[in-house]
C-alpha atoms as a PDB file:
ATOM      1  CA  UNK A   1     121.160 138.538 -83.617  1.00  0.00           C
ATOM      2  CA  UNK A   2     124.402 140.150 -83.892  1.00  0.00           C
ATOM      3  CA  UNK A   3     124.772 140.203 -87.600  1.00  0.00           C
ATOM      4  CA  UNK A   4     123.107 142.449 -89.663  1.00  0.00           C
ATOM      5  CA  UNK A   5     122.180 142.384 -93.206  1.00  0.00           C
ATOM      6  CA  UNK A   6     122.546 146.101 -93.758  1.00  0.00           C
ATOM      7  CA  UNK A   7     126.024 147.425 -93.788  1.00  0.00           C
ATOM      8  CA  UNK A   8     124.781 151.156 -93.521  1.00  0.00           C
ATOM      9  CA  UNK A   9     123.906 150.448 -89.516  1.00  0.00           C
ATOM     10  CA  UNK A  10     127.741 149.287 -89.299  1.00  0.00           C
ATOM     11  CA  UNK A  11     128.952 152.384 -90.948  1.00  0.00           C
ATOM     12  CA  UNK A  12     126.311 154.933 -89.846  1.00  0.00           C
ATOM     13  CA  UNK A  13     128.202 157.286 -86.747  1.00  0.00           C
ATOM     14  CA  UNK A  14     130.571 156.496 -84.012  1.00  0.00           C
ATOM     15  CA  UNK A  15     127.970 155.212 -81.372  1.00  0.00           C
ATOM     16  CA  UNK A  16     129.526 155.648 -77.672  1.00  0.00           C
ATOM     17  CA  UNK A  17     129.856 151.978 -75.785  1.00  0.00           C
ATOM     18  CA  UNK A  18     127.739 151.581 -72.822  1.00  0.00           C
ATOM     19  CA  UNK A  19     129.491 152.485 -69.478  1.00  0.00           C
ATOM     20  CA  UNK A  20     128.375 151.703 -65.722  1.00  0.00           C
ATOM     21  CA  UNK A  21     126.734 154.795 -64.272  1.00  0.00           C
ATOM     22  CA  UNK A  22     124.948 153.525 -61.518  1.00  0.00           C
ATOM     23  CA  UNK A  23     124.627 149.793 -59.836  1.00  0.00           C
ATOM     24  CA  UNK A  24     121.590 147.625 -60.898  1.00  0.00           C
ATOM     25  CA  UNK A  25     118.695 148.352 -58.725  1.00  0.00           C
ATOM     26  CA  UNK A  26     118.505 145.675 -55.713  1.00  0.00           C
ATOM     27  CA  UNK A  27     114.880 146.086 -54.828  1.00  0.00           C
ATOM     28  CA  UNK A  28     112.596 143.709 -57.167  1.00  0.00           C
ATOM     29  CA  UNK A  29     110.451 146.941 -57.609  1.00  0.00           C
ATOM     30  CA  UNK A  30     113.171 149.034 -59.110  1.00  0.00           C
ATOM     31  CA  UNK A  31     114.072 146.386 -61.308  1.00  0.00           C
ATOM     32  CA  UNK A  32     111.012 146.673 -63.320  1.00  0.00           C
ATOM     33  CA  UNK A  33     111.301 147.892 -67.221  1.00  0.00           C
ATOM     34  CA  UNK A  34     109.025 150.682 -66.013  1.00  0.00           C
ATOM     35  CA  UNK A  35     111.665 152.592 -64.501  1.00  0.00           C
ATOM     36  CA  UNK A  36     114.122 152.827 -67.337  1.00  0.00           C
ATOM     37  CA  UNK A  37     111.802 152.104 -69.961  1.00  0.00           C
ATOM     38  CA  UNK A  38     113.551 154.815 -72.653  1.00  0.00           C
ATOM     39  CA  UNK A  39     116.566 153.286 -72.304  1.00  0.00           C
ATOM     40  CA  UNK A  40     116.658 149.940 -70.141  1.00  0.00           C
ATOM     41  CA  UNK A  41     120.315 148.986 -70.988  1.00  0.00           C
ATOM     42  CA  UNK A  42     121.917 152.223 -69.471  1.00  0.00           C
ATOM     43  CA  UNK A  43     122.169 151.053 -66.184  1.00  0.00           C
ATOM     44  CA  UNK A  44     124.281 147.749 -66.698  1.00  0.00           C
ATOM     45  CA  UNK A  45     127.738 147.368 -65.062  1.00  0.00           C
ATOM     46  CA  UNK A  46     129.555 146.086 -68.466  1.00  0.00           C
ATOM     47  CA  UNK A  47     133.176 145.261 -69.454  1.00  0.00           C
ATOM     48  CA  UNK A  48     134.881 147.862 -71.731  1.00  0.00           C
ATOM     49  CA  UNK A  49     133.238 147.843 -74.985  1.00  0.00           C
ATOM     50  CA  UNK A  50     136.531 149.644 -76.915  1.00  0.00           C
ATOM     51  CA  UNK A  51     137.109 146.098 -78.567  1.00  0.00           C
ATOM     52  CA  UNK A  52     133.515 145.852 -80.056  1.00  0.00           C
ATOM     53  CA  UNK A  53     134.374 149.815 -81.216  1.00  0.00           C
ATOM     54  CA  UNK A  54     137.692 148.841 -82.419  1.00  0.00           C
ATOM     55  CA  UNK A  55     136.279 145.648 -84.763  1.00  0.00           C
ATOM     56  CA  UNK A  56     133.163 147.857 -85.657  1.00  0.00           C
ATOM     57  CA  UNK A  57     135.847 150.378 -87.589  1.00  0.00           C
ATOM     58  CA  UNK A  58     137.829 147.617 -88.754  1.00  0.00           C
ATOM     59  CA  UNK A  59     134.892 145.862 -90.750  1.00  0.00           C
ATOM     60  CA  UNK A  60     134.175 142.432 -90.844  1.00  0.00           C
ATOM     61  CA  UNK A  61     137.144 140.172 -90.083  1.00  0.00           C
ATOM     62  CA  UNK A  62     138.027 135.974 -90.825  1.00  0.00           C
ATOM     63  CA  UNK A  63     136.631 133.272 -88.269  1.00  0.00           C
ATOM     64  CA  UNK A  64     139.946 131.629 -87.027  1.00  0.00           C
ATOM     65  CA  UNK A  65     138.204 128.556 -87.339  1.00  0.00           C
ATOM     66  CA  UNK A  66     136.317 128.106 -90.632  1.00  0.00           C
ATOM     67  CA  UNK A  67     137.431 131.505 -92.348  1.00  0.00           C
ATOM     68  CA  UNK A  68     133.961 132.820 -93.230  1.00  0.00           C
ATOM     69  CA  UNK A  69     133.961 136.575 -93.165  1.00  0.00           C
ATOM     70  CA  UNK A  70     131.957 138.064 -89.666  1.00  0.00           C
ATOM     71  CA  UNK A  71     131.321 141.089 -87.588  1.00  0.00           C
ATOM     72  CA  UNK A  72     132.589 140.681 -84.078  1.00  0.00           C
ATOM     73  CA  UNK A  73     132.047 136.765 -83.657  1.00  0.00           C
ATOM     74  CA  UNK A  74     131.102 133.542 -85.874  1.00  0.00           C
ATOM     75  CA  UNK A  75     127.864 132.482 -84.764  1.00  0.00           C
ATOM     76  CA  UNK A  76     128.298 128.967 -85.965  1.00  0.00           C
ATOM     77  CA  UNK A  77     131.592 128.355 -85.050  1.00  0.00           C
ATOM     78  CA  UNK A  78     130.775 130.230 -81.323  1.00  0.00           C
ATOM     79  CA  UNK A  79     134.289 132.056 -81.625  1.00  0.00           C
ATOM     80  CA  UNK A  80     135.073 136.033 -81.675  1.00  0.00           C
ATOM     81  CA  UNK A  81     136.362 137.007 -84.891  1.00  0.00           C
ATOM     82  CA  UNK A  82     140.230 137.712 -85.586  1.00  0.00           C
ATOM     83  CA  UNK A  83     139.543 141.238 -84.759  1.00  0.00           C
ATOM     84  CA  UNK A  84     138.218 140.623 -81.602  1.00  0.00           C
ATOM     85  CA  UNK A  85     140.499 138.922 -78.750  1.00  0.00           C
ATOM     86  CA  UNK A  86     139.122 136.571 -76.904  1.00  0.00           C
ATOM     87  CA  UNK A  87     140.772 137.955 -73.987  1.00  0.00           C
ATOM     88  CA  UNK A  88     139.106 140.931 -74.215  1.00  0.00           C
ATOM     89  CA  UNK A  89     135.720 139.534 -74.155  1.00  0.00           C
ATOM     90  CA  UNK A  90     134.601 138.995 -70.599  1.00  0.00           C
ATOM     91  CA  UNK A  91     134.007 135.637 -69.144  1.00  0.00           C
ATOM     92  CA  UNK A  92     130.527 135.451 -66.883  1.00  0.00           C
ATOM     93  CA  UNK A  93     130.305 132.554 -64.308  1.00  0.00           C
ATOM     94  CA  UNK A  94     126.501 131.098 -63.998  1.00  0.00           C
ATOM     95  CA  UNK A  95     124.925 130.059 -60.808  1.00  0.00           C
ATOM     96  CA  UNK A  96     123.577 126.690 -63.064  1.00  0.00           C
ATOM     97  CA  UNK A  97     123.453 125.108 -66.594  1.00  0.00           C
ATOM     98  CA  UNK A  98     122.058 126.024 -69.449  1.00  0.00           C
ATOM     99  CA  UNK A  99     120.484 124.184 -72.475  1.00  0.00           C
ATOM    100  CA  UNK A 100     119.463 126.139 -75.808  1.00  0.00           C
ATOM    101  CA  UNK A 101     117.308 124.148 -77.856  1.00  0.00           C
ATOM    102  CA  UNK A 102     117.950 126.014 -81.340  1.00  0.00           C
ATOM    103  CA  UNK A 103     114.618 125.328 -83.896  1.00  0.00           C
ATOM    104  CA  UNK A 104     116.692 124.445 -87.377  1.00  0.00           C
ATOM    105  CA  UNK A 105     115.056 127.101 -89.305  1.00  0.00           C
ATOM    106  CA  UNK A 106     115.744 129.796 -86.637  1.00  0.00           C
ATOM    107  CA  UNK A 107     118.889 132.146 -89.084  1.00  0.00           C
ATOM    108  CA  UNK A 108     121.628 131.650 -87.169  1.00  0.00           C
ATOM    109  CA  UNK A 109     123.124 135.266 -87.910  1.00  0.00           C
ATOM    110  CA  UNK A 110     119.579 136.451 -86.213  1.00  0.00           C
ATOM    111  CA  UNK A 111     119.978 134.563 -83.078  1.00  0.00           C
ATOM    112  CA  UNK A 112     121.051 136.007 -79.696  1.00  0.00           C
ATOM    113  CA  UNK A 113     121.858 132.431 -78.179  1.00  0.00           C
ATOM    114  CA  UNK A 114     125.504 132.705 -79.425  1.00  0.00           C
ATOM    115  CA  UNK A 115     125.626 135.474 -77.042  1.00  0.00           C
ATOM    116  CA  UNK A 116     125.142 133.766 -73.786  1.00  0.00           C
ATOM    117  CA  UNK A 117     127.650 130.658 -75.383  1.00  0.00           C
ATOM    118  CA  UNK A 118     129.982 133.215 -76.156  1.00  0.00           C
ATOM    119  CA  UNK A 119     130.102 135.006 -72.393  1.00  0.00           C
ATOM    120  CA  UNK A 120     129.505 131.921 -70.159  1.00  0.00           C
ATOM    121  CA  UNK A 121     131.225 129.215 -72.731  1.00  0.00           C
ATOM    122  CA  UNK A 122     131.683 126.800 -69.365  1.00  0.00           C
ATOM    123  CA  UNK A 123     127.909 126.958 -68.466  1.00  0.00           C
ATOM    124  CA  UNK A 124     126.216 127.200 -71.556  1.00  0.00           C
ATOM    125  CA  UNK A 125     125.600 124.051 -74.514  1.00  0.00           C
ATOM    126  CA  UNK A 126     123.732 124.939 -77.445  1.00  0.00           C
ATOM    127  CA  UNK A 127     121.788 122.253 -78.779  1.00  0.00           C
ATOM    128  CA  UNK A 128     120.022 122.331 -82.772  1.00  0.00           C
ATOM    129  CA  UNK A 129     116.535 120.231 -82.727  1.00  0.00           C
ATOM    130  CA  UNK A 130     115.797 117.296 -82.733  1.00  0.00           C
ATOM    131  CA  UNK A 131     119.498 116.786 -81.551  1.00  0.00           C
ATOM    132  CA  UNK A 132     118.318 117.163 -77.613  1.00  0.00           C
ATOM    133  CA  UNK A 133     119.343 115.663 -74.426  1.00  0.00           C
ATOM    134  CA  UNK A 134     116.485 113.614 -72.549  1.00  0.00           C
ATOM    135  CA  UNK A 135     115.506 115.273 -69.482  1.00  0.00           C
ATOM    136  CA  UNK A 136     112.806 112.950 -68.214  1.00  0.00           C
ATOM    137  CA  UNK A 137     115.414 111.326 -65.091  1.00  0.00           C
ATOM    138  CA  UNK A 138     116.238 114.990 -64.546  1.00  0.00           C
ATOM    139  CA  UNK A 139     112.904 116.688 -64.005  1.00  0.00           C
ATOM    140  CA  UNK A 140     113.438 117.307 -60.411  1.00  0.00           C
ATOM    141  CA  UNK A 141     116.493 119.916 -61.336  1.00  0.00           C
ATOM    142  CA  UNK A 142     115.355 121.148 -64.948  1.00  0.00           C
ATOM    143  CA  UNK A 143     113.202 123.972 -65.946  1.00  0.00           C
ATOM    144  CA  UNK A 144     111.944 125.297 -68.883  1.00  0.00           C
ATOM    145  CA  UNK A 145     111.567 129.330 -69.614  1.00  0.00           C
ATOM    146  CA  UNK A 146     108.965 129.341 -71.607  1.00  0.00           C
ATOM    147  CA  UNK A 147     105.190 131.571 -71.199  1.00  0.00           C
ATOM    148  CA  UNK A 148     102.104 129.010 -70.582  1.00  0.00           C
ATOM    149  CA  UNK A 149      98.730 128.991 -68.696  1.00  0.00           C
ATOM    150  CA  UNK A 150     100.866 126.327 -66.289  1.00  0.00           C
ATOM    151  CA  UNK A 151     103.944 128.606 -66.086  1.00  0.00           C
ATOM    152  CA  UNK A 152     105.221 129.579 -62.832  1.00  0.00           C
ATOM    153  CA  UNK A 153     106.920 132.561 -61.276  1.00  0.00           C
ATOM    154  CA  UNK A 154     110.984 132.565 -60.302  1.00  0.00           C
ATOM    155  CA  UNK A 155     110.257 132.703 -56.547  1.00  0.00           C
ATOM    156  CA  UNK A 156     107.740 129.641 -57.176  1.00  0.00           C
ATOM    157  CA  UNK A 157     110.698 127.315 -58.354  1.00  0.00           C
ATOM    158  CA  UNK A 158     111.972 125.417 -55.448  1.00  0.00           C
ATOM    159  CA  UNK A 159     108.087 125.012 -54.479  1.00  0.00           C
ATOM    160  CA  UNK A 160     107.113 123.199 -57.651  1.00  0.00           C
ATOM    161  CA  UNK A 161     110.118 121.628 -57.985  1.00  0.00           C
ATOM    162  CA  UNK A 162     109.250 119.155 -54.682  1.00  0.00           C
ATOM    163  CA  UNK A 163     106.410 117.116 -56.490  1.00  0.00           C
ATOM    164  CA  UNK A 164     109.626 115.496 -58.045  1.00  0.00           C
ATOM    165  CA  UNK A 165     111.687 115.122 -55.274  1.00  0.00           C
ATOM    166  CA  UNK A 166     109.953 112.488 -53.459  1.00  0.00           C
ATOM    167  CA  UNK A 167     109.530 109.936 -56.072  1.00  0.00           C
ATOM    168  CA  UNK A 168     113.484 110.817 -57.131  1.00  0.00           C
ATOM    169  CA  UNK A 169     114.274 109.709 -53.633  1.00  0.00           C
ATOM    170  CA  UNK A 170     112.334 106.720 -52.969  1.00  0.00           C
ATOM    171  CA  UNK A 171     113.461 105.434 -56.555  1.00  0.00           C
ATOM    172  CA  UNK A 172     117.183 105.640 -55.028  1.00  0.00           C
ATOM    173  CA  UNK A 173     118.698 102.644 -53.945  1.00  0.00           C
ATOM    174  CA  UNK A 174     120.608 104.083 -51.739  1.00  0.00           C
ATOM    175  CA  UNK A 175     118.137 106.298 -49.874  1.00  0.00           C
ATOM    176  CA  UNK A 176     114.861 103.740 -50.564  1.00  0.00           C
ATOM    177  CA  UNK A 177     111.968 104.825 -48.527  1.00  0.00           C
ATOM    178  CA  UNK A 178     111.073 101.393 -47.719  1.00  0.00           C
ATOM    179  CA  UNK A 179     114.282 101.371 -45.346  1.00  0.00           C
ATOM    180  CA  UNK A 180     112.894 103.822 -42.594  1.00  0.00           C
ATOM    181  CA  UNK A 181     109.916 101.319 -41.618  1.00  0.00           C
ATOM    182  CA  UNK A 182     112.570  98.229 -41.261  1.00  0.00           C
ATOM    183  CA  UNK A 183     115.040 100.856 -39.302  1.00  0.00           C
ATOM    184  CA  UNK A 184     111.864 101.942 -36.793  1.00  0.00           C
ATOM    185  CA  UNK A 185     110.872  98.198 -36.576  1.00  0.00           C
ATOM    186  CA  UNK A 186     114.519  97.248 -35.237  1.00  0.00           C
ATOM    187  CA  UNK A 187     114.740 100.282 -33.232  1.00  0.00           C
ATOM    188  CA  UNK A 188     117.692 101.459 -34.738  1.00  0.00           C
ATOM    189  CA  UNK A 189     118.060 104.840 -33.379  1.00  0.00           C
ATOM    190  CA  UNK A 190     121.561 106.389 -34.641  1.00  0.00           C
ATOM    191  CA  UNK A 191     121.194 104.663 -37.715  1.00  0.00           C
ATOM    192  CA  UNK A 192     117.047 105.709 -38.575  1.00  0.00           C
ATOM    193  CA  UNK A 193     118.482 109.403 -37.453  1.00  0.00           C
ATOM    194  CA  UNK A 194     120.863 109.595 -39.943  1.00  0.00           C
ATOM    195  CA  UNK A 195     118.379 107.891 -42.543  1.00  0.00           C
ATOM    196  CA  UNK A 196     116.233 110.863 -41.759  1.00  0.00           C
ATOM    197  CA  UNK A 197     119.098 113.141 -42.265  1.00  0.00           C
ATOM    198  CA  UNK A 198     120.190 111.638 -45.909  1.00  0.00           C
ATOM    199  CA  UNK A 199     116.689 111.775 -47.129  1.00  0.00           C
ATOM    200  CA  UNK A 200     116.419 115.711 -45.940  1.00  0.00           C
ATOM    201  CA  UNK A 201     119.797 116.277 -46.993  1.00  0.00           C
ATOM    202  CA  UNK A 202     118.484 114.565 -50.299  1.00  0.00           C
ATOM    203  CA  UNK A 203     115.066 116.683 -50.675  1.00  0.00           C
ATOM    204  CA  UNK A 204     116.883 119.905 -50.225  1.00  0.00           C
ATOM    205  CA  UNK A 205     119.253 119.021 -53.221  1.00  0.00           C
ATOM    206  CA  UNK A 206     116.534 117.806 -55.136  1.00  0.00           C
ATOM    207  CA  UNK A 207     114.393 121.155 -54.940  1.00  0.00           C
ATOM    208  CA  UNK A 208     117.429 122.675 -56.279  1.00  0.00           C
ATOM    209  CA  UNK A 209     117.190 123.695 -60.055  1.00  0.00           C
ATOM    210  CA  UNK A 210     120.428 122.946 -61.312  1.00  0.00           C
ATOM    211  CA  UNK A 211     119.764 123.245 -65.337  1.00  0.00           C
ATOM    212  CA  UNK A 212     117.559 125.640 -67.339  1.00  0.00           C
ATOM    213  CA  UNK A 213     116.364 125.142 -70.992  1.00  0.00           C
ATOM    214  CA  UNK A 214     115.595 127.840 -73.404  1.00  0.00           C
ATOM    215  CA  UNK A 215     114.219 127.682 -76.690  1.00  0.00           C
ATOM    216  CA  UNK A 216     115.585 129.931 -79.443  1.00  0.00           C
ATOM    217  CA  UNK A 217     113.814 130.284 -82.280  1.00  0.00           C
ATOM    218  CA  UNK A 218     110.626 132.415 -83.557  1.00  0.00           C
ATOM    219  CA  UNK A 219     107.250 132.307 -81.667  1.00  0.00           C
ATOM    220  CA  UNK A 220     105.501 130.981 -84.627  1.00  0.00           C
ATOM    221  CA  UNK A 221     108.347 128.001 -84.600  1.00  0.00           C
ATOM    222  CA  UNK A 222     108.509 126.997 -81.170  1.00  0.00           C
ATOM    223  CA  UNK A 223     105.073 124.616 -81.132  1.00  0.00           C
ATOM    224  CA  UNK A 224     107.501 121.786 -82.631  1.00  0.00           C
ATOM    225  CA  UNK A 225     109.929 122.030 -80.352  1.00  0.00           C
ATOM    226  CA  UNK A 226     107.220 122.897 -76.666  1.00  0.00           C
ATOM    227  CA  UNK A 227     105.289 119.299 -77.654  1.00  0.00           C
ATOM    228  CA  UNK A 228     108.042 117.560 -77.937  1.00  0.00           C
ATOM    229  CA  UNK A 229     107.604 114.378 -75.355  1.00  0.00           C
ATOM    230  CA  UNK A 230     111.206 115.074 -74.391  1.00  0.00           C
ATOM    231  CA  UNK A 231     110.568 118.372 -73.019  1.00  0.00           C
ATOM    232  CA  UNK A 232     107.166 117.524 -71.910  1.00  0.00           C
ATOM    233  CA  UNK A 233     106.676 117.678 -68.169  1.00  0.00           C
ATOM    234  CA  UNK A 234     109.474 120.332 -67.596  1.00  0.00           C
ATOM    235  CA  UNK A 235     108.437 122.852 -65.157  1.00  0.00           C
ATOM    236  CA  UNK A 236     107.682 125.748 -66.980  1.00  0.00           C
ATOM    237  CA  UNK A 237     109.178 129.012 -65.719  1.00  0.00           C
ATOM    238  CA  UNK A 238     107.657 132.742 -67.257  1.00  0.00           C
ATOM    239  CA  UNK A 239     109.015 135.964 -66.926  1.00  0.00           C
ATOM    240  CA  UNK A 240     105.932 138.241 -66.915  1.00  0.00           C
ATOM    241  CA  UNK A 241     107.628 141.972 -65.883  1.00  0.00           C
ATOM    242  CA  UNK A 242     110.221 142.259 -68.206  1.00  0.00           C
ATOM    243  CA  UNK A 243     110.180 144.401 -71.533  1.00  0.00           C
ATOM    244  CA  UNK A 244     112.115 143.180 -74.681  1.00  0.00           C
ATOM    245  CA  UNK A 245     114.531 145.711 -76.151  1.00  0.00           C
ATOM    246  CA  UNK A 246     115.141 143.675 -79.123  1.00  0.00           C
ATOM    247  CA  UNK A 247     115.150 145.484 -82.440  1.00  0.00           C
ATOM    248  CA  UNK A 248     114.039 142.392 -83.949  1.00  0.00           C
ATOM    249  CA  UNK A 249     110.780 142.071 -81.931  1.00  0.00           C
ATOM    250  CA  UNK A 250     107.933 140.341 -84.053  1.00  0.00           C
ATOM    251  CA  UNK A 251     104.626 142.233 -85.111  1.00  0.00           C
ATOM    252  CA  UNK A 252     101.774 140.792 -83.391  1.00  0.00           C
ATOM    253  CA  UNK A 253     103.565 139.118 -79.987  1.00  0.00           C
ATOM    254  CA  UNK A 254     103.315 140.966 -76.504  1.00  0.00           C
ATOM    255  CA  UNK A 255     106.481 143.106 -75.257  1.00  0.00           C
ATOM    256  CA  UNK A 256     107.016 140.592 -72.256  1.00  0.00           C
ATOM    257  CA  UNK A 257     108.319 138.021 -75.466  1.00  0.00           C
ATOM    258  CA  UNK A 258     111.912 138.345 -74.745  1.00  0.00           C
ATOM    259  CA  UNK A 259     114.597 137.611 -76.926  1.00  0.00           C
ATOM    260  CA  UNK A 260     117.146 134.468 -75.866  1.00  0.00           C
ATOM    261  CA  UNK A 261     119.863 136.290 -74.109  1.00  0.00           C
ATOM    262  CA  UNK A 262     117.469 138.667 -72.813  1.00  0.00           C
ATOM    263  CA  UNK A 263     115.064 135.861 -70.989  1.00  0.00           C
ATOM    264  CA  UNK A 264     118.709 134.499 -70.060  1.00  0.00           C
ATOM    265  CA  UNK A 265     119.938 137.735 -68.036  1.00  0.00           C
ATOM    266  CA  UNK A 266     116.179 138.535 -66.845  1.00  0.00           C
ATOM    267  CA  UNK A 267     116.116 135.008 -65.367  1.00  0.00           C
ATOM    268  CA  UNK A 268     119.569 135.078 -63.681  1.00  0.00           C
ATOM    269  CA  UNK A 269     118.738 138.205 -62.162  1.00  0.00           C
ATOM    270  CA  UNK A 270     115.981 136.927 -60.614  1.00  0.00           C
ATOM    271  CA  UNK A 271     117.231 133.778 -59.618  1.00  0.00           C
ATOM    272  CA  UNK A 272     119.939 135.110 -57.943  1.00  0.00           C
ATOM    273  CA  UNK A 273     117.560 137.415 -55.673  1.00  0.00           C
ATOM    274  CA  UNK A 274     114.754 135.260 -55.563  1.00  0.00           C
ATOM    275  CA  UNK A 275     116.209 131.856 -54.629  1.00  0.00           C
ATOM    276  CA  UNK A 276     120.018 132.596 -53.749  1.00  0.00           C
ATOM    277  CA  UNK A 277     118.735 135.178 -51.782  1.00  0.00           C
ATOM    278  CA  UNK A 278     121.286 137.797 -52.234  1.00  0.00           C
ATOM    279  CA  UNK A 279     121.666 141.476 -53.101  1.00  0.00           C
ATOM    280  CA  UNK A 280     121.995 141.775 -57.115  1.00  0.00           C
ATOM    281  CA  UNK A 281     125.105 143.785 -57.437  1.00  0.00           C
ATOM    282  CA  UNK A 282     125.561 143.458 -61.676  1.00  0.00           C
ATOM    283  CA  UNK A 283     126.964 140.438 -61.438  1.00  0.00           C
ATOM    284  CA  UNK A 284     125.454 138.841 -64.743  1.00  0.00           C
ATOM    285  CA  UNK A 285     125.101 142.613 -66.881  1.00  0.00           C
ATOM    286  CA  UNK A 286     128.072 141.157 -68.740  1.00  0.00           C
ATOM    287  CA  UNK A 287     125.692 138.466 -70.412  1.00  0.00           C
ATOM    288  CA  UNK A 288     124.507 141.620 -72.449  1.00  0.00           C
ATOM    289  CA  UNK A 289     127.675 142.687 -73.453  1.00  0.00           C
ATOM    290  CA  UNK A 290     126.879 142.208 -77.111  1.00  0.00           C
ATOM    291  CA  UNK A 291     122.972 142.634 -76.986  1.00  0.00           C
ATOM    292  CA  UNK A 292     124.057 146.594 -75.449  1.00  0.00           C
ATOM    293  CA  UNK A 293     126.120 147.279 -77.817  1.00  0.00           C
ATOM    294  CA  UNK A 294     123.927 146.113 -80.717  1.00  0.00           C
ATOM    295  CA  UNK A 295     121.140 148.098 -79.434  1.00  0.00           C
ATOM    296  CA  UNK A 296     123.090 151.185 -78.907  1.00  0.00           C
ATOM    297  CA  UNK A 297     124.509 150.994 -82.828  1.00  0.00           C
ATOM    298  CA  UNK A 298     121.468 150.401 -84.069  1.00  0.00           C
ATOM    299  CA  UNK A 299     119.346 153.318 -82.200  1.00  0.00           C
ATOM    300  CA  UNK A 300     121.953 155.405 -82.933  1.00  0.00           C
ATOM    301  CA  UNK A 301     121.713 154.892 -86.642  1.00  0.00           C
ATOM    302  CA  UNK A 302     117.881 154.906 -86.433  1.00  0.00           C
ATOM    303  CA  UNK A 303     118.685 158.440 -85.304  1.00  0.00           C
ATOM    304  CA  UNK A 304     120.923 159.333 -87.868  1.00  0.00           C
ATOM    305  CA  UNK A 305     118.728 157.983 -90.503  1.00  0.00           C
ATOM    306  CA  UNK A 306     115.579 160.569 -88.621  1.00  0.00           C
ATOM    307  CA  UNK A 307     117.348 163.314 -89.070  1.00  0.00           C
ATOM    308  CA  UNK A 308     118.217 162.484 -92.455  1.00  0.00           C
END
């Protein structure tokens, strides 16, 4: 995602970093692309972006890792670039895990997963297909972003997510269902009461989603990966209100297709008002610390080249 093949939109103008002017709407209705459709972006609350300004003068720099010559990071090596400090890059702390299933034939220079490995390295794993993890005993704490006629909506997650719980708790030894009969049968009081407690105690952990799967790749790629029997049964998660801003959107596929880091941030905002219940206060903007500048560079080129 963040590399580009053109070296004229790295050396066209001086484009300005993104700044916070105002805090990220906290009504659901505000939050809508609709209300900053011209420029969506404008509104984050973002780290300095002087270090992406700083590399972006200096030209592509060595990977301190495997030495290949990048702009701003190494997306295969998941590591800024030597003119880039790590410590300047700002460090985002996720409310749960995240899996990116990367399609092989996705160009890795194209791809906006680094991004979200790059800003939340503790909470994000990037995985290339078929290389996955099995999700099957996890199913009661995994989702799946990803737009289907079964897909479900943010606020709809802890719902859905109960079908699993009950069969995840009466398949633990510990907490066996067949216990509370035998408990009731000896009149057990304190002990059935605290029974009851451990398997409500259980249920509410187990309608907790505590992992997340994207898939980054094209929309004409991801078939492979969606029928895969690993990933089958994952509740499926859609976000239907938000607009991509990615320059790289494909001909053909509705606006609501978002790129990877973009379906990450949408999804955390949500989360984090729909099912943490609290006030959204900018805490995950940072995840588009790259994607903002990117975007800004590029219109700003797109400009230049218009009035050319």
């Amino acid at each position: 995602t963040m590399s580009l093949n053109s070296s004229t939109l790295l050396n066209e103008g001086n484009p300005q970093g993104l700044k916070p002017i105002t805090k990220y709407s906290e009504s659901p209705e505000l939050q809508t692309p609709s209300s900053f459709q011209d420029n969506p972006l404008q509104q984050l609350q973002l780290a300095s972006q002087e270090v992406l300004e700083k590399a972006k003068k200096s030209g592509r720099s060595k990977c301190p890792r495997c030495s290949s010559s990048r702009m701003f990071y190494c997306y295969t090596c998941f590591v800024p670039v030597e003119t880039v400090p790590t410590k300047e890059i700002p460090v985002v702390k996720l409310p749960l895990k995240i899996d990116i299933i990367k399609h092989p034939n996705e160009t890795d220079g194209k791809s906006t997963a680094v991004h979200a490995k790059l800003l939340a390295p503790d909470d994000v794993t990037i995985y290339k297909y078929p290389c996955i993890p099995e999700y099957k005993e996890k199913r009661h704490e995994t989702a799946l972003i990803f737009p289907g006629p079964n897909s479900i909506s943010v606020k709809d997650i802890a719902l859905h997510l109960q079908k699993y719980a009950k069969k995840s708790i009466c398949d633990n030894d510990d907490d066996d269902c067949s216990r509370e009969p035998f408990l009731k049968q000896a009149k057990i009081e304190p002990e059935e009461k605290h029974l009851k407690e451990c398997i409500s105690s259980n249920r509410s952990e187990s309608t907790r989603l505590k992992k997340i799967v994207f898939i980054d790749s094209t929309w004409n790629q991801t078939n492979k990966i969606i029928t895969d029997e690993r990933i089958q049964g994952l509740l499926q998660i859609e976000l239907k209100t938000r607009k991509t801003c990615f320059w790289r959107h494909q001909k053909g596929k509705p606006d609501t297709y978002l790129s990877t880091i973009e379906a990450i941030y949408y999804f955390l905002v949500d989360y984090h008002q729909e099912i943490l219940k609290e006030n959204y206060k900018g805490q995950y903007d940072n995840m588009l610390f790259f994607f903002s500048f990117m975007y800004t560079l590029i219109k700003n080129a797109k400009c230049c080249a218009g009035k050319d």
